[in-house]
C-alpha atoms as a PDB file:
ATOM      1  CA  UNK A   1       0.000   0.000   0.000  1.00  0.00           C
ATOM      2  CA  UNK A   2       1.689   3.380  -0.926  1.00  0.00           C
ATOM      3  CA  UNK A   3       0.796   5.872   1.738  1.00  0.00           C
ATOM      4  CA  UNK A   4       1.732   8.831  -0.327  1.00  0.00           C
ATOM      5  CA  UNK A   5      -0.518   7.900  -3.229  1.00  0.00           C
ATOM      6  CA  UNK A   6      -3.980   5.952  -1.163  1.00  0.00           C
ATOM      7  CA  UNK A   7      -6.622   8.527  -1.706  1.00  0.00           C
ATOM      8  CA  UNK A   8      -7.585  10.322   1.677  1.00  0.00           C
ATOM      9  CA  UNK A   9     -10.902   8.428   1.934  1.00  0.00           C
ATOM     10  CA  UNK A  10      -9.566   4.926   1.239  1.00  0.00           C
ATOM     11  CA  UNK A  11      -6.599   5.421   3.698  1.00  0.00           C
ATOM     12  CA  UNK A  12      -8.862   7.041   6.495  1.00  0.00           C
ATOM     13  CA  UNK A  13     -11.476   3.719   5.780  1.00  0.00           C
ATOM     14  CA  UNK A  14      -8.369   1.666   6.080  1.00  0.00           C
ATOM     15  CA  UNK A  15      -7.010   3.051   8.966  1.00  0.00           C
ATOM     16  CA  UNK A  16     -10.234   3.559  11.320  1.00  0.00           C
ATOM     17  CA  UNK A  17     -11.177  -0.462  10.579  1.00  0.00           C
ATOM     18  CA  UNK A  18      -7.398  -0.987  11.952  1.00  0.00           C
ATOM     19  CA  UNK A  19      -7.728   0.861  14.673  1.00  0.00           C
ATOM     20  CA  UNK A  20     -10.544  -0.607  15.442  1.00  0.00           C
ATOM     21  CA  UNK A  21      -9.646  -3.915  15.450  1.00  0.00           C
ATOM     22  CA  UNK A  22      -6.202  -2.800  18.014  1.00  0.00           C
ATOM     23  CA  UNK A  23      -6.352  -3.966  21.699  1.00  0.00           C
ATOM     24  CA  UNK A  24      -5.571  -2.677  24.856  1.00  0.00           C
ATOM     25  CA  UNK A  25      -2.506  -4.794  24.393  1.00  0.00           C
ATOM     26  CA  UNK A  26      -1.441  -3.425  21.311  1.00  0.00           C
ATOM     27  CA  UNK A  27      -1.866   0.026  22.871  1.00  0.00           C
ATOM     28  CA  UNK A  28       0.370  -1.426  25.960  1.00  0.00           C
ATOM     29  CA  UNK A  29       2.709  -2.769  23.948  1.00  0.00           C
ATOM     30  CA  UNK A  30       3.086   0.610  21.543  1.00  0.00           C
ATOM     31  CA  UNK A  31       3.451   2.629  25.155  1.00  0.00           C
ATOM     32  CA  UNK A  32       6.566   0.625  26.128  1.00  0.00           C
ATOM     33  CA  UNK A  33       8.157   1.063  22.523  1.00  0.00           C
ATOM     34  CA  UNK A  34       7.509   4.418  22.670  1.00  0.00           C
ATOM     35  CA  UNK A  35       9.002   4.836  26.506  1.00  0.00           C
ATOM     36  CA  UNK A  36      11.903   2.590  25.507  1.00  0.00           C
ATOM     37  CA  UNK A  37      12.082   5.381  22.488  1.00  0.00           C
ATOM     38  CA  UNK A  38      12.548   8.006  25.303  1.00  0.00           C
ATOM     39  CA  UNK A  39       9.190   9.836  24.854  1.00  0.00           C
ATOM     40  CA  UNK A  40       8.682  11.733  27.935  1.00  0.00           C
ATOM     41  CA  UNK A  41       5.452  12.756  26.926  1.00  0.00           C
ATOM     42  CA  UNK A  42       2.750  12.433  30.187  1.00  0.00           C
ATOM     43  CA  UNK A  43      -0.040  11.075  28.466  1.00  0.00           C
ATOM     44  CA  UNK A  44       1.087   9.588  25.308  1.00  0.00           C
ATOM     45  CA  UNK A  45      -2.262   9.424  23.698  1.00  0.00           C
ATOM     46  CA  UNK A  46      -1.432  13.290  22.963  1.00  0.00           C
ATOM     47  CA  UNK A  47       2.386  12.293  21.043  1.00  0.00           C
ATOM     48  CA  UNK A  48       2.430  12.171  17.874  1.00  0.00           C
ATOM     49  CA  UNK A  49       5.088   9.623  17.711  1.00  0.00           C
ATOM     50  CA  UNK A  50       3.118   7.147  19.650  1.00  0.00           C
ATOM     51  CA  UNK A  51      -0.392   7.841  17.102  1.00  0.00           C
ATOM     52  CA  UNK A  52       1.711   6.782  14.113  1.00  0.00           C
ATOM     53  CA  UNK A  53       3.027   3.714  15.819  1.00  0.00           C
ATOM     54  CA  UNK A  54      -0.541   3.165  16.697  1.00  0.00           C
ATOM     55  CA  UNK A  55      -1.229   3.988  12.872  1.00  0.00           C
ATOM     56  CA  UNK A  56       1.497   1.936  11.817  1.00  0.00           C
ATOM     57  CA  UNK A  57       0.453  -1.049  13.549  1.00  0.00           C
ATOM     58  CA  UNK A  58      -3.372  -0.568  12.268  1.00  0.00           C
ATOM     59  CA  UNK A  59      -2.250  -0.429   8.935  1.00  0.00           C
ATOM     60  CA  UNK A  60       0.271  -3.128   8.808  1.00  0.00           C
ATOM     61  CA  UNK A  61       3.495  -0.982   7.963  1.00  0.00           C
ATOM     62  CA  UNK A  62       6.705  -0.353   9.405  1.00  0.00           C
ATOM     63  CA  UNK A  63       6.155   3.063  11.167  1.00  0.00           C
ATOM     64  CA  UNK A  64       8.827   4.874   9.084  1.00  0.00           C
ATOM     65  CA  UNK A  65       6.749   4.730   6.234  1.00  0.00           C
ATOM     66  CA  UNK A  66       4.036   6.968   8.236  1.00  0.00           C
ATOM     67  CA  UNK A  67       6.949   9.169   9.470  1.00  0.00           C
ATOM     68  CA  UNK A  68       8.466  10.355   5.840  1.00  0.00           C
ATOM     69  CA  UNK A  69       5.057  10.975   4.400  1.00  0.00           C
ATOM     70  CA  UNK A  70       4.760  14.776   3.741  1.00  0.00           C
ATOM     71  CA  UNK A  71       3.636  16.875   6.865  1.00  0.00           C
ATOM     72  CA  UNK A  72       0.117  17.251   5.831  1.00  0.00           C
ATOM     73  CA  UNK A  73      -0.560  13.362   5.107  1.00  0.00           C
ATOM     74  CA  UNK A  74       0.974  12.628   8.696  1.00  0.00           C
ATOM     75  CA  UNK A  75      -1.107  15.372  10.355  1.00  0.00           C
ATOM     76  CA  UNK A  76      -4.193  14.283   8.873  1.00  0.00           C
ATOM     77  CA  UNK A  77      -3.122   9.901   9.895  1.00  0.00           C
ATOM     78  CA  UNK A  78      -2.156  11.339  13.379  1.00  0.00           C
ATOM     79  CA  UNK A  79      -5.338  13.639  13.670  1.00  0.00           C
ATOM     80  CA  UNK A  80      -7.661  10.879  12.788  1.00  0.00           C
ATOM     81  CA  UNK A  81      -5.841   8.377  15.224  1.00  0.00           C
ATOM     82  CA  UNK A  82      -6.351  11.148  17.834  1.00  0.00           C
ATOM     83  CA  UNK A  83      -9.779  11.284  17.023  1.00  0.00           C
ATOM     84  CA  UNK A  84     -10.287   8.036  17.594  1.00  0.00           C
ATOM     85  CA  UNK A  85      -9.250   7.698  20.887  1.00  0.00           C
ATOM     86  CA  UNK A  86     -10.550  10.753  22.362  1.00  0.00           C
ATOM     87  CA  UNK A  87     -13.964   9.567  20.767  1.00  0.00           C
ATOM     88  CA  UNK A  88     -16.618   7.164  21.996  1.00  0.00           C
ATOM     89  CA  UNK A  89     -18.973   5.973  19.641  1.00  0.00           C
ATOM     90  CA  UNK A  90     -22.310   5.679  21.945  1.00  0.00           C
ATOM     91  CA  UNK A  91     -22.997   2.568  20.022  1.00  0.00           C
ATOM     92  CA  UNK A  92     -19.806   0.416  20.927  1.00  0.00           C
ATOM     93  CA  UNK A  93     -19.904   1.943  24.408  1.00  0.00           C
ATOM     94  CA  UNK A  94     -21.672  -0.913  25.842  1.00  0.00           C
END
């Protein structure tokens, strides 16, 4: 899949059915990469490192390939990964 090149909507489709299918284990995991990367960030939810190794891992591809796409492409894979965590969908909340 080339990141640069996906159309927005297929890549954001692609992306929020990754995340959600991501665990609380896969967020764990991600955390402790991220720590053992020395980001000091408080609350990584809010790095931007740590939502495209989240992105990375719901997309199946190495997280440098997230990290050289052009700043607005990573803005708009980190936003949406944002959005999805600080989001509850009243539906799955049950």
């Amino acid at each position: 899949m080339d990141l640069k090149t996906l159309p927005v909507e297929e890549l954001e489709g692609k992306l929020q059915a990754g995340l959600e299918n991501l665990t609380g284990l896969d967020f764990e995991q991600i955390e402790r990469i991220e720590r053992q990367n020395k980001n000091v960030t408080p609350l990584l939810n809010w790095s931007s490192a740590f939502q495209a190794q989240l992105a990375a891992r719901a997309l199946g591809v190495n997280v440098n390939e997230i990290k050289a796409l052009p700043l607005n492409r990573y803005n708009f894979i980190t936003s949406t990964v944002s959005n999805f965590l600080f989001t509850l969908d009243s539906e799955t909340a049950n």
